[in-house]
Protein backbone atom coordinates (compact mmCIF):
# COMPACT_ATOMS: atom_id res chain seq x y z
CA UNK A 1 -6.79 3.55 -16.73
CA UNK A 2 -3.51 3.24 -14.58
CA UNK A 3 -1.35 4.45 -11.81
CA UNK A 4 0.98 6.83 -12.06
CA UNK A 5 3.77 8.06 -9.65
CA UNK A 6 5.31 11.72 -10.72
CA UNK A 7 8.29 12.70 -8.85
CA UNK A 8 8.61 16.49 -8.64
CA UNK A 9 12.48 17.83 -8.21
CA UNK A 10 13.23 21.31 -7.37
CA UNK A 11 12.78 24.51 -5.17
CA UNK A 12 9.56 23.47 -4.41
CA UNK A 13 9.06 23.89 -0.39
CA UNK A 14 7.18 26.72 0.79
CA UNK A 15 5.13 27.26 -2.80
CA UNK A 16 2.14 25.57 -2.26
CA UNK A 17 2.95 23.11 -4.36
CA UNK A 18 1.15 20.17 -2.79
CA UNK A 19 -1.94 22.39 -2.15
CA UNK A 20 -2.06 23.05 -5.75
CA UNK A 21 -1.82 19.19 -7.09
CA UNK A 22 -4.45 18.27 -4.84
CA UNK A 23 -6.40 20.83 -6.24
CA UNK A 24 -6.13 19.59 -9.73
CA UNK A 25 -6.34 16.14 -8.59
CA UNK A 26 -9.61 16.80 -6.58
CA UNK A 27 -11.58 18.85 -10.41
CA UNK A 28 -10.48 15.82 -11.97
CA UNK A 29 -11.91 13.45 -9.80
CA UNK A 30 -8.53 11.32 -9.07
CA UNK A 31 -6.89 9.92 -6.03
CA UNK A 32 -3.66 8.68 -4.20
CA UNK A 33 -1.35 10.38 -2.53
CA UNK A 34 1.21 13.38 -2.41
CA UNK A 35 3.64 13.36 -0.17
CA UNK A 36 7.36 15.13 0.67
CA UNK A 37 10.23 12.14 -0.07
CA UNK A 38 13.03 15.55 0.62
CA UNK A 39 13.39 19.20 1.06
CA UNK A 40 13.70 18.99 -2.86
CA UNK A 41 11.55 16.59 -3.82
CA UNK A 42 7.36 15.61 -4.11
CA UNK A 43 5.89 12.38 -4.74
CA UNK A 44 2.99 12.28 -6.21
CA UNK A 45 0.88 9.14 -7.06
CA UNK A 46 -2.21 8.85 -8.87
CA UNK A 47 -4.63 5.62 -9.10
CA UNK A 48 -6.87 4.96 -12.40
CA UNK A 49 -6.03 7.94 -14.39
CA UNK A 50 -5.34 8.19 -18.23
CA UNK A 51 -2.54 9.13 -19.53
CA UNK A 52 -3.89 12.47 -20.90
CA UNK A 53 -4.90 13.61 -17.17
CA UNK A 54 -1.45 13.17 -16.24
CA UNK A 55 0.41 15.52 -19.12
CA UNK A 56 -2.13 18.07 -18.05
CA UNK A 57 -1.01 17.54 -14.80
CA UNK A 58 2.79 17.81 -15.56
CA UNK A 59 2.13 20.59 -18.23
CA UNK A 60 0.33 22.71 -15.19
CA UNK A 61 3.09 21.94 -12.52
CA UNK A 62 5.41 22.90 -15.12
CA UNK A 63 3.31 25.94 -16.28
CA UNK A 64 1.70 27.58 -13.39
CA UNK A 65 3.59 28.13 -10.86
CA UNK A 66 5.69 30.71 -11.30
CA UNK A 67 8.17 30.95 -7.98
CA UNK A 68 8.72 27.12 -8.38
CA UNK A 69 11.98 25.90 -9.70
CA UNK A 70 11.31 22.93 -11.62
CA UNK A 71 14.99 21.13 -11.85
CA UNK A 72 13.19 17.47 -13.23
CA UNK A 73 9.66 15.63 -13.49
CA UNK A 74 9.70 11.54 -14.21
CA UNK A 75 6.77 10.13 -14.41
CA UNK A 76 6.21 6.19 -13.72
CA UNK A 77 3.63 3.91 -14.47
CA UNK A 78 2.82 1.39 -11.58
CA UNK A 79 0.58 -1.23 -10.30
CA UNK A 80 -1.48 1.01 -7.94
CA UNK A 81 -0.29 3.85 -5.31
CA UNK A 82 -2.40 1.58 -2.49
CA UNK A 83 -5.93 0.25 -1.64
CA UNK A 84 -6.02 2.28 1.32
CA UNK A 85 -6.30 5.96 -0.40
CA UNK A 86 -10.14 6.34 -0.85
CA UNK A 87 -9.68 10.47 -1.47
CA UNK A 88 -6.55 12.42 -1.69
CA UNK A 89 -3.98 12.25 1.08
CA UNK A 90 -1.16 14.92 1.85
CA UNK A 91 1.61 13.10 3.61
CA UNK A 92 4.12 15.84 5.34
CA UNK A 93 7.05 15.47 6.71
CA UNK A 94 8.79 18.17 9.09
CA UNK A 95 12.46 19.08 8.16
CA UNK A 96 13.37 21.74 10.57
């Protein structure tokens, strides 16, 4: 098991984007953090998961929602997101 951070590039405000990776987070039991970096752009990392939970992940993203505009997803592997995320946080940020 690893971490994972997925950075989501695209149309992607006002979607329900986040909503809908905690959602698939939450049924598979993972946690970390998803939060907005831009107007164009979701981070997402994910602590102790395999690397088969996150291509279903990035296949869904990719694959169910339908008014997003996908423009890129990387996905890197890293030490751990941090300690301090327990659950599943949303971290927003306000851009006007």
């Amino acid at each position: 098991m690893s971490s994972y951070f997925i950075l989501v590039k695209g149309v992607i405000r006002g979607f329900g984007l986040k909503g809908f990776i905690y959602e698939k987070m939450r049924i598979r039991k993972l946690r970390g953090f998803i939060e907005d970096i831009d107007s164009d752009e979701i981070l997402v990392c994910i602590e102790n998961a395999d690397h088969m939970n996150i291509n279903e992940i990035v296949n869904e993203i990719k694959n169910e929602m339908p008014y997003v505009i996908i423009s890129d997803i990387d996905v890197f592997p890293v030490d751990s997101c941090n300690p301090r995320y327990s659950d599943i946080d949303i971290i927003e940020k306000d851009y006007g």
